[in-house]
PDB file of N, CA and C in Angstrom:
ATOM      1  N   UNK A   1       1.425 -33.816  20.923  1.00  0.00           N
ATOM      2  CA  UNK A   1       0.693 -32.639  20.505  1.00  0.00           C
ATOM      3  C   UNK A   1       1.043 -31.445  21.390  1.00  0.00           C
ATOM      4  N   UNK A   2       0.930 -31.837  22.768  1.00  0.00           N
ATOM      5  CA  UNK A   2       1.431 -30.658  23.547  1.00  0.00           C
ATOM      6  C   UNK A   2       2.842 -30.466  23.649  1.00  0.00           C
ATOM      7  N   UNK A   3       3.964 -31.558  23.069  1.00  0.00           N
ATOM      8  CA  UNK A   3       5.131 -30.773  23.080  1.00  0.00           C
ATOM      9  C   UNK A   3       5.582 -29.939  22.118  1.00  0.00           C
ATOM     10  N   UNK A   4       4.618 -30.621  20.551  1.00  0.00           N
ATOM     11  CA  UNK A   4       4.612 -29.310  19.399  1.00  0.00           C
ATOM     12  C   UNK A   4       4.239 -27.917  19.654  1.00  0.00           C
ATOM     13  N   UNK A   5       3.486 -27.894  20.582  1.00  0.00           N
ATOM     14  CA  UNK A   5       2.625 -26.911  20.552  1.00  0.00           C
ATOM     15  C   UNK A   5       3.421 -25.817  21.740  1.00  0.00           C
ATOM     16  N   UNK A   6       3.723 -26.704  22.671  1.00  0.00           N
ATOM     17  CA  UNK A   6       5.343 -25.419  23.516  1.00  0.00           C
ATOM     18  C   UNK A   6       6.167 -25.140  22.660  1.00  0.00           C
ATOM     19  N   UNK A   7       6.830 -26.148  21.965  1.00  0.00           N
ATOM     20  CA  UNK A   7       7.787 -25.736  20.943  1.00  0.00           C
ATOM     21  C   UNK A   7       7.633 -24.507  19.941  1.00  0.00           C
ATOM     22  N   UNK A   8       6.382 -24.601  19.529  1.00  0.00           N
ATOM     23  CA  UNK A   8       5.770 -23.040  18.755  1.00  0.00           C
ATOM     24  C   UNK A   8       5.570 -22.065  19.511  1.00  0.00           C
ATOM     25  N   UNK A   9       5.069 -22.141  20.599  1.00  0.00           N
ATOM     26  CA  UNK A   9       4.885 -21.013  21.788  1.00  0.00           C
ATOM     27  C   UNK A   9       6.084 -20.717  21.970  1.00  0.00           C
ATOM     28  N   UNK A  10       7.513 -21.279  22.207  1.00  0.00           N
ATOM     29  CA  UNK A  10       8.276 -20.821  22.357  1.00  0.00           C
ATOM     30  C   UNK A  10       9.234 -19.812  21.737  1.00  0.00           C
ATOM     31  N   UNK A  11       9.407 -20.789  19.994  1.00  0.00           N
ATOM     32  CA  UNK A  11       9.125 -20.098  18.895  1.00  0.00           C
ATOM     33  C   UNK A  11       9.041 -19.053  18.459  1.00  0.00           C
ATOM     34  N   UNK A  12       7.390 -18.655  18.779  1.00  0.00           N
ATOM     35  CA  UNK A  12       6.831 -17.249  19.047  1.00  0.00           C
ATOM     36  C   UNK A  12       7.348 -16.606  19.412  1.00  0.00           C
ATOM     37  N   UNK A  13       7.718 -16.816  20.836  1.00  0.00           N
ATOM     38  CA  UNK A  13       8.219 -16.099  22.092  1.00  0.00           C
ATOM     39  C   UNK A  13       9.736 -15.653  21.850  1.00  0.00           C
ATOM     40  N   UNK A  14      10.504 -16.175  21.233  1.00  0.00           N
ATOM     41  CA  UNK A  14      11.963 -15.878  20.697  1.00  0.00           C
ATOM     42  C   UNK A  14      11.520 -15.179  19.620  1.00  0.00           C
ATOM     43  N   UNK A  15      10.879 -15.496  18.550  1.00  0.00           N
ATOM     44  CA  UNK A  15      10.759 -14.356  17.830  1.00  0.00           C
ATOM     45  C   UNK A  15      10.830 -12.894  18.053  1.00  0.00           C
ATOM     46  N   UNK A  16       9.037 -12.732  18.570  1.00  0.00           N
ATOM     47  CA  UNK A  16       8.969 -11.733  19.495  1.00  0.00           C
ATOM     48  C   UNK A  16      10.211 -10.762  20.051  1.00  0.00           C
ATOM     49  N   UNK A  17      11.216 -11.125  20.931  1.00  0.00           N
ATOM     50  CA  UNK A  17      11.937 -11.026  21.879  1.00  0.00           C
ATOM     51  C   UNK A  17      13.295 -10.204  20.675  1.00  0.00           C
ATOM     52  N   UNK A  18      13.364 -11.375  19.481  1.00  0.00           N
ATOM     53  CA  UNK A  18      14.418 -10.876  18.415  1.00  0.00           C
ATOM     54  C   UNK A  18      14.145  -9.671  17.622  1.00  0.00           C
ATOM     55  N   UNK A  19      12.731  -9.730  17.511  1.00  0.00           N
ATOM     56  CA  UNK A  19      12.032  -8.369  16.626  1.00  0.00           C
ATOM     57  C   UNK A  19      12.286  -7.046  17.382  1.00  0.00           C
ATOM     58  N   UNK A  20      12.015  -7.069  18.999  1.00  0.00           N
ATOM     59  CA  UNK A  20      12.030  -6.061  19.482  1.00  0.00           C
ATOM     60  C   UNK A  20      13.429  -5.741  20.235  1.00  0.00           C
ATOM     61  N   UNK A  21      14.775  -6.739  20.045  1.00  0.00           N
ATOM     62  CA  UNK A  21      15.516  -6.245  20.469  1.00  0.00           C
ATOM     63  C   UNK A  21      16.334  -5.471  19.440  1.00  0.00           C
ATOM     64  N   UNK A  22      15.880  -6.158  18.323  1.00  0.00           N
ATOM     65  CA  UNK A  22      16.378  -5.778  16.986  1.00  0.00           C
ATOM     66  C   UNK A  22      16.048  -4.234  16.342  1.00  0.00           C
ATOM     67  N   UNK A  23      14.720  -4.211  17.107  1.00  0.00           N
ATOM     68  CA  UNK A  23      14.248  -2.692  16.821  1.00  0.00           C
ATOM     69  C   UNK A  23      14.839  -1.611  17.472  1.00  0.00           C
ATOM     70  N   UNK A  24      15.301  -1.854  18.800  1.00  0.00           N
ATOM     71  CA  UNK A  24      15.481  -1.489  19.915  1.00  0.00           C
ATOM     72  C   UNK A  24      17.345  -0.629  19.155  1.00  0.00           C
ATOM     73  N   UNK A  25      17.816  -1.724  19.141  1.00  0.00           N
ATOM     74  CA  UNK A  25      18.949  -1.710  18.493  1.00  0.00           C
ATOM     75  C   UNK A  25      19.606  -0.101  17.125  1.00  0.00           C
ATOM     76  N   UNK A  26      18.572  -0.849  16.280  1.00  0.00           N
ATOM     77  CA  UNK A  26      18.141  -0.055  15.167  1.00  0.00           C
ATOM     78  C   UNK A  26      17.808   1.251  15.941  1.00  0.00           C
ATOM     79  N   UNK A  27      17.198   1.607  16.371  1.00  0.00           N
ATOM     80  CA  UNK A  27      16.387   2.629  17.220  1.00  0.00           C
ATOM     81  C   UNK A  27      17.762   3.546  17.771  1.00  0.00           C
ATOM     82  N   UNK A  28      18.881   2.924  18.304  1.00  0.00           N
ATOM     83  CA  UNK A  28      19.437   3.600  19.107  1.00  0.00           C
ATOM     84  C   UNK A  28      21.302   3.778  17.963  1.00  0.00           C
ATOM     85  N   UNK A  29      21.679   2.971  16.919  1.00  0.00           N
ATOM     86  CA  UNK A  29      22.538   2.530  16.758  1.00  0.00           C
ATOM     87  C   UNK A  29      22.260   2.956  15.726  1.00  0.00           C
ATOM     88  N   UNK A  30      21.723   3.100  14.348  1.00  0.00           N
ATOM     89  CA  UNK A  30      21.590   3.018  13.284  1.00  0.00           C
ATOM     90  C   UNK A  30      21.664   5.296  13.173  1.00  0.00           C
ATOM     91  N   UNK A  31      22.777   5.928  12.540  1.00  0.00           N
ATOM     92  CA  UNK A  31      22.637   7.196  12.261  1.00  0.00           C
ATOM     93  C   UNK A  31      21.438   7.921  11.780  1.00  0.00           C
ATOM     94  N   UNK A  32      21.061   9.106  12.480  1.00  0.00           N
ATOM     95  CA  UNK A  32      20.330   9.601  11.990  1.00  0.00           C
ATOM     96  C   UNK A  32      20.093  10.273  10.481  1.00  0.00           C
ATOM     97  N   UNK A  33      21.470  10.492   9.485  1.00  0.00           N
ATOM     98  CA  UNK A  33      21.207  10.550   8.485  1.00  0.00           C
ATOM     99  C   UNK A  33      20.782   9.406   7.595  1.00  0.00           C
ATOM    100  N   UNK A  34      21.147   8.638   8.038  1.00  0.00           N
ATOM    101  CA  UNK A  34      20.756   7.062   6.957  1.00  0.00           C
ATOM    102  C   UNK A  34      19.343   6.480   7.709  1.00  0.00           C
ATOM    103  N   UNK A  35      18.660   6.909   8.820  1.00  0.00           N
ATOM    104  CA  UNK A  35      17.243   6.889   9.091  1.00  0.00           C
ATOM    105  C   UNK A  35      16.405   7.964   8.377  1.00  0.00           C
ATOM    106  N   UNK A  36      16.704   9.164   7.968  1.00  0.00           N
ATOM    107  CA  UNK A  36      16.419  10.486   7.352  1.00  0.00           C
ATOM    108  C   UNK A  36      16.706   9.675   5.618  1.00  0.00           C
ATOM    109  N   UNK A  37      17.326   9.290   5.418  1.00  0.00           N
ATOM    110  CA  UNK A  37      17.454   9.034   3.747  1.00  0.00           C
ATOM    111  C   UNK A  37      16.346   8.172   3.769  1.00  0.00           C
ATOM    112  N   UNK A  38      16.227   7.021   4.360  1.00  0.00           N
ATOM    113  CA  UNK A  38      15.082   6.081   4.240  1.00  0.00           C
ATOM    114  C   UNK A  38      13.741   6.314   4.014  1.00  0.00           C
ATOM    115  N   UNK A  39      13.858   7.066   4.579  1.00  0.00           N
ATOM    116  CA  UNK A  39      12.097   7.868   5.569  1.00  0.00           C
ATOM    117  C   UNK A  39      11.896   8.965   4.313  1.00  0.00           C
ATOM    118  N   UNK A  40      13.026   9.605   3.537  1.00  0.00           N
ATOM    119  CA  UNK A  40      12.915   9.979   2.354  1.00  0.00           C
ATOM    120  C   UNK A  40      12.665   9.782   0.786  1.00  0.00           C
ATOM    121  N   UNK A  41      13.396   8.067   1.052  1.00  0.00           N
ATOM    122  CA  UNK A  41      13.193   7.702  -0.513  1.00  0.00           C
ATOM    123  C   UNK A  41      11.862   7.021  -0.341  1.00  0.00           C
ATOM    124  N   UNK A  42      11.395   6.341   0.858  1.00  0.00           N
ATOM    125  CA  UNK A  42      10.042   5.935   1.119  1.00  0.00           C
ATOM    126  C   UNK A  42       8.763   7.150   0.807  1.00  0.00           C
ATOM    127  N   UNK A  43       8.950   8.129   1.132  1.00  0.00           N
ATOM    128  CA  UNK A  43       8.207   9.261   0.704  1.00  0.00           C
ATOM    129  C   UNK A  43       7.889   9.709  -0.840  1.00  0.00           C
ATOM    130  N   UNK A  44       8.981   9.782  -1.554  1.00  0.00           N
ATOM    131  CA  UNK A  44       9.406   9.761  -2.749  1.00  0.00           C
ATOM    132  C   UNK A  44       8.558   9.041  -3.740  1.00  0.00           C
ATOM    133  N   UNK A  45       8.830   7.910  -3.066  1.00  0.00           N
ATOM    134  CA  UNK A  45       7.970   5.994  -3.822  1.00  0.00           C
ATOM    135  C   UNK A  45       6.954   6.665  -3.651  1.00  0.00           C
ATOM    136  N   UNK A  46       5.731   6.819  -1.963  1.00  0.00           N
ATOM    137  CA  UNK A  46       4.601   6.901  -2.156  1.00  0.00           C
ATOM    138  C   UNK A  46       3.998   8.172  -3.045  1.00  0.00           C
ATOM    139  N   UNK A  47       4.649   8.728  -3.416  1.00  0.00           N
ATOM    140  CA  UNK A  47       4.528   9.991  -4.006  1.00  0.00           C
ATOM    141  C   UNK A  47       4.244   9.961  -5.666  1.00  0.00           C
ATOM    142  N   UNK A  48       5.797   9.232  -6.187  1.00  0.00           N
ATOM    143  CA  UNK A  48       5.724   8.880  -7.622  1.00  0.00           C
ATOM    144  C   UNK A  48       4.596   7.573  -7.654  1.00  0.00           C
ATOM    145  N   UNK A  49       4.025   6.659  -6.664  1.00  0.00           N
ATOM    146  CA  UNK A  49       3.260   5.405  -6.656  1.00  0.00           C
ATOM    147  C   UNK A  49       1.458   6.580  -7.147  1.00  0.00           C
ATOM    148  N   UNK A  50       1.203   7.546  -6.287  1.00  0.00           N
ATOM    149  CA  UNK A  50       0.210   8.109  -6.053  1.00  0.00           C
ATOM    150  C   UNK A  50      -0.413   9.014  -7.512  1.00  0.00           C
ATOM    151  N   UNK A  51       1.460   9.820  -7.858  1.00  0.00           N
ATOM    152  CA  UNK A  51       0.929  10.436  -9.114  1.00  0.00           C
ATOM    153  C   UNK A  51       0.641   9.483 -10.671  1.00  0.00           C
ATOM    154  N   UNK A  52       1.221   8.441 -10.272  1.00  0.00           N
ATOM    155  CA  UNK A  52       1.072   7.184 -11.837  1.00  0.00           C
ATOM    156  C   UNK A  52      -0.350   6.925 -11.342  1.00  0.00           C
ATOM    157  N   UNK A  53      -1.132   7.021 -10.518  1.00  0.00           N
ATOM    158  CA  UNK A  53      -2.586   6.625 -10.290  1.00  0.00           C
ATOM    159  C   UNK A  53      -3.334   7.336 -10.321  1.00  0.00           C
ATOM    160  N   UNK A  54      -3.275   8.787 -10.160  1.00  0.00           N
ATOM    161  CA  UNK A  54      -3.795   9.743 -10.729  1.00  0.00           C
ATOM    162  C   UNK A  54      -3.762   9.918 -12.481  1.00  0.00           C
ATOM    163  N   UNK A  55      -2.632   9.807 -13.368  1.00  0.00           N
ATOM    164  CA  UNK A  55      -2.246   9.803 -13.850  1.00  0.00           C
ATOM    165  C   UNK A  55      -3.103   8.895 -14.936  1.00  0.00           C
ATOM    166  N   UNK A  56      -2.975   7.573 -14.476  1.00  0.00           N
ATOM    167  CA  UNK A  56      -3.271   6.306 -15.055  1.00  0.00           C
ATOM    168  C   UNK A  56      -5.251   6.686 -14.726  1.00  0.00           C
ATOM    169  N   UNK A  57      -5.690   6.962 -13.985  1.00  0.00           N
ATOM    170  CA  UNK A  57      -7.091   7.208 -13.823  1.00  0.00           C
ATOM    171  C   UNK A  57      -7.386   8.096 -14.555  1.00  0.00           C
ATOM    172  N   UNK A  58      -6.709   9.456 -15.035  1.00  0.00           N
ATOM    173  CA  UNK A  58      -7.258  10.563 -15.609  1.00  0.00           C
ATOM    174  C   UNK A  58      -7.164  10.007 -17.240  1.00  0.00           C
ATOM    175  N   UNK A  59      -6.270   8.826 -18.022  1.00  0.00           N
ATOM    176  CA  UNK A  59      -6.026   8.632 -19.053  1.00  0.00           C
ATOM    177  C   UNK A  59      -7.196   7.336 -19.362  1.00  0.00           C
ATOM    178  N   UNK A  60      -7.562   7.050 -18.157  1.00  0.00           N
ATOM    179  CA  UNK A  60      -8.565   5.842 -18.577  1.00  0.00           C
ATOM    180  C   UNK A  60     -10.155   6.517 -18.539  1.00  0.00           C
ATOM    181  N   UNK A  61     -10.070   7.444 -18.036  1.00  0.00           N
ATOM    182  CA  UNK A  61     -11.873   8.200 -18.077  1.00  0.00           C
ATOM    183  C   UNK A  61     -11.654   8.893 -19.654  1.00  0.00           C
ATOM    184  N   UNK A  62     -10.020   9.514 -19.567  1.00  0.00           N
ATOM    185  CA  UNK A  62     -10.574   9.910 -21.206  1.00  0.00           C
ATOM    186  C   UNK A  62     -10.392   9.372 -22.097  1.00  0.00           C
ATOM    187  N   UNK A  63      -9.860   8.246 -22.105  1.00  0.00           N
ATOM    188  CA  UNK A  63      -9.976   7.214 -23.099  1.00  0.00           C
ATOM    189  C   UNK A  63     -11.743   6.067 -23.210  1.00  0.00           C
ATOM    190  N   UNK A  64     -12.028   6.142 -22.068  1.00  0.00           N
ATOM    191  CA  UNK A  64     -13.152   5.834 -22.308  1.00  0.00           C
ATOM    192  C   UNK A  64     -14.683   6.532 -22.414  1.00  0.00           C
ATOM    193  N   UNK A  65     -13.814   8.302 -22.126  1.00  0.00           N
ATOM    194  CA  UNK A  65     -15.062   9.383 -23.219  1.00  0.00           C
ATOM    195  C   UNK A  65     -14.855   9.070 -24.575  1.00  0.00           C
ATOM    196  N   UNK A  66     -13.670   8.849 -24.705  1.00  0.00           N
ATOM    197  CA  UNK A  66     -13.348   8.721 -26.784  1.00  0.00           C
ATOM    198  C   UNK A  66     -14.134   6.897 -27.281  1.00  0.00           C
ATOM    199  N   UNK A  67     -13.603   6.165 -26.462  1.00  0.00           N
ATOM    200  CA  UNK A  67     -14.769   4.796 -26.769  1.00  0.00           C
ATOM    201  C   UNK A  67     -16.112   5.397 -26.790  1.00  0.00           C
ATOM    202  N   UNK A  68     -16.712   5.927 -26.118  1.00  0.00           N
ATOM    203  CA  UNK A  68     -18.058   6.303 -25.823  1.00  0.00           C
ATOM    204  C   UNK A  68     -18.574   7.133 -27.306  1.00  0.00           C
ATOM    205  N   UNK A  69     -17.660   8.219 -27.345  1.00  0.00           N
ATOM    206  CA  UNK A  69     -18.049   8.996 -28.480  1.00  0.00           C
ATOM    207  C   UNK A  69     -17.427   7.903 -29.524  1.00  0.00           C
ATOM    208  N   UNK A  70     -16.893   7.512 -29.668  1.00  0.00           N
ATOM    209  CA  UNK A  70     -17.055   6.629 -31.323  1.00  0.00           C
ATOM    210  C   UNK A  70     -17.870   5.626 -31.322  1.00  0.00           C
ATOM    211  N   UNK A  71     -18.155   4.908 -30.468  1.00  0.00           N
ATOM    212  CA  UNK A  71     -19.536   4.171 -30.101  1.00  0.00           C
ATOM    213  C   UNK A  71     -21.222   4.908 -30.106  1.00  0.00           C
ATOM    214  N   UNK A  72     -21.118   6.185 -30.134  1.00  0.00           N
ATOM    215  CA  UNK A  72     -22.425   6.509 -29.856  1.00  0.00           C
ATOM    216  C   UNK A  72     -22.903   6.056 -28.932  1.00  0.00           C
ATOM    217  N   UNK A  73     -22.255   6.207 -27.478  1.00  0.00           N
ATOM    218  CA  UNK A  73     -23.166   5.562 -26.381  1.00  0.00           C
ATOM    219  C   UNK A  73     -23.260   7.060 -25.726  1.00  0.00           C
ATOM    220  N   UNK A  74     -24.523   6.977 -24.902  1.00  0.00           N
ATOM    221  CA  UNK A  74     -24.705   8.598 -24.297  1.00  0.00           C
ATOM    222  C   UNK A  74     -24.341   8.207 -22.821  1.00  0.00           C
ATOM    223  N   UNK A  75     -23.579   8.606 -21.995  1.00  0.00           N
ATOM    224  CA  UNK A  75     -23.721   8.398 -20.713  1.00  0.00           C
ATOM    225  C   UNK A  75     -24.807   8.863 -19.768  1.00  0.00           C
ATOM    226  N   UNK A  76     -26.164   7.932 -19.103  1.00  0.00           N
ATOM    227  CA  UNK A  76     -27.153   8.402 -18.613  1.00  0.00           C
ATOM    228  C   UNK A  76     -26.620   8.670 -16.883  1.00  0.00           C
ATOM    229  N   UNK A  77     -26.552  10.162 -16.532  1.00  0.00           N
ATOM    230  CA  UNK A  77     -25.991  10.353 -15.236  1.00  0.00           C
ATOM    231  C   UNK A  77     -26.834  10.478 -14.143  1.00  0.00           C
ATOM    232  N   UNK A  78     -27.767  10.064 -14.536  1.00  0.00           N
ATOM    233  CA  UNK A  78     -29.401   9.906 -13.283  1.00  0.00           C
ATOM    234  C   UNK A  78     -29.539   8.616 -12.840  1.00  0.00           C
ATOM    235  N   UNK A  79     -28.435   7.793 -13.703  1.00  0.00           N
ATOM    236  CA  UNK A  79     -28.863   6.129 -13.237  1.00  0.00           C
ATOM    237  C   UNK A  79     -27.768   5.673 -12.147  1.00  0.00           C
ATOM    238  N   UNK A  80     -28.307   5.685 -11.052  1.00  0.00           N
ATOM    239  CA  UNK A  80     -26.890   5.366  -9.898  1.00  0.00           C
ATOM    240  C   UNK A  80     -26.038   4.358 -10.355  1.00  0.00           C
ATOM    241  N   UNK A  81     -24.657   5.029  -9.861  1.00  0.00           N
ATOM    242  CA  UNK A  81     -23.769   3.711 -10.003  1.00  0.00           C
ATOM    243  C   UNK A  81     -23.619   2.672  -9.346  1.00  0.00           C
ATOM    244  N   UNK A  82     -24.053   1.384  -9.964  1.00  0.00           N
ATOM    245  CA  UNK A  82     -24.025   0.097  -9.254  1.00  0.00           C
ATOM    246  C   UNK A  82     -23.010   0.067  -8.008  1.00  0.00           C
ATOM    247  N   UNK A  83     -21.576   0.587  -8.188  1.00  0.00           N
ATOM    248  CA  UNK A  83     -20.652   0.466  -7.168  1.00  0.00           C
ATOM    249  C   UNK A  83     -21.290   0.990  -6.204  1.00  0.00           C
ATOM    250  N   UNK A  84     -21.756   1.671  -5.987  1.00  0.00           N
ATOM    251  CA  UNK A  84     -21.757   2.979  -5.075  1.00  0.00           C
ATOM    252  C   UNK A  84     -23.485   3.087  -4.046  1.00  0.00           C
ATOM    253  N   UNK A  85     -24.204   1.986  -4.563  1.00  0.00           N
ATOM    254  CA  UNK A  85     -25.186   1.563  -4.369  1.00  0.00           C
ATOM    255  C   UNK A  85     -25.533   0.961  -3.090  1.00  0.00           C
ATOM    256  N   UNK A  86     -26.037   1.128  -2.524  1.00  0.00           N
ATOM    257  CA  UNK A  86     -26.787   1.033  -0.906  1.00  0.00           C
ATOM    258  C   UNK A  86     -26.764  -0.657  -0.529  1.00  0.00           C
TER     259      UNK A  86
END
């Protein structure tokens, strides 16, 4: 049990050691234009990710004013919303 258990500690410990030399590496070796493209198309994503959710939220409230109005349901706006509830 305790020699499994150095063996994982050690493990760890090489991991560790590979992640940050690896970063280290990257950090110093890797061009600054191809760190600048990255850091760009990553921006990009969260950007086009953010407006499809805006997007996708503004088409589902008015799709579910148009359920509402062909349903005849009235929305009562004095009754707290369960989510949001204490």
């Amino acid at each position: 049990m305790i020699g499994r258990l150095l063996v994982f500690a050690i493990g760890v410990g090489v991991g560790v050691v590979v992640v940050i030399k690896a970063k280290d590496y990257l950090q110093h070796k890797v061009p600054a234009a191809v760190t600048n493209k990255i850091n760009s198309s990553a921006t990009g994503l969260v950007q086009r990710v953010a407006d499809f959710t805006s997007d996708a939220r503004a088409a589902m409230a008015e799709r579910e004013t148009e359920l509402r109005d062909a349903l005849g349901l009235v929305e009562d706006r004095e009754t707290p919303d369960p989510k949001h509830a204490a």
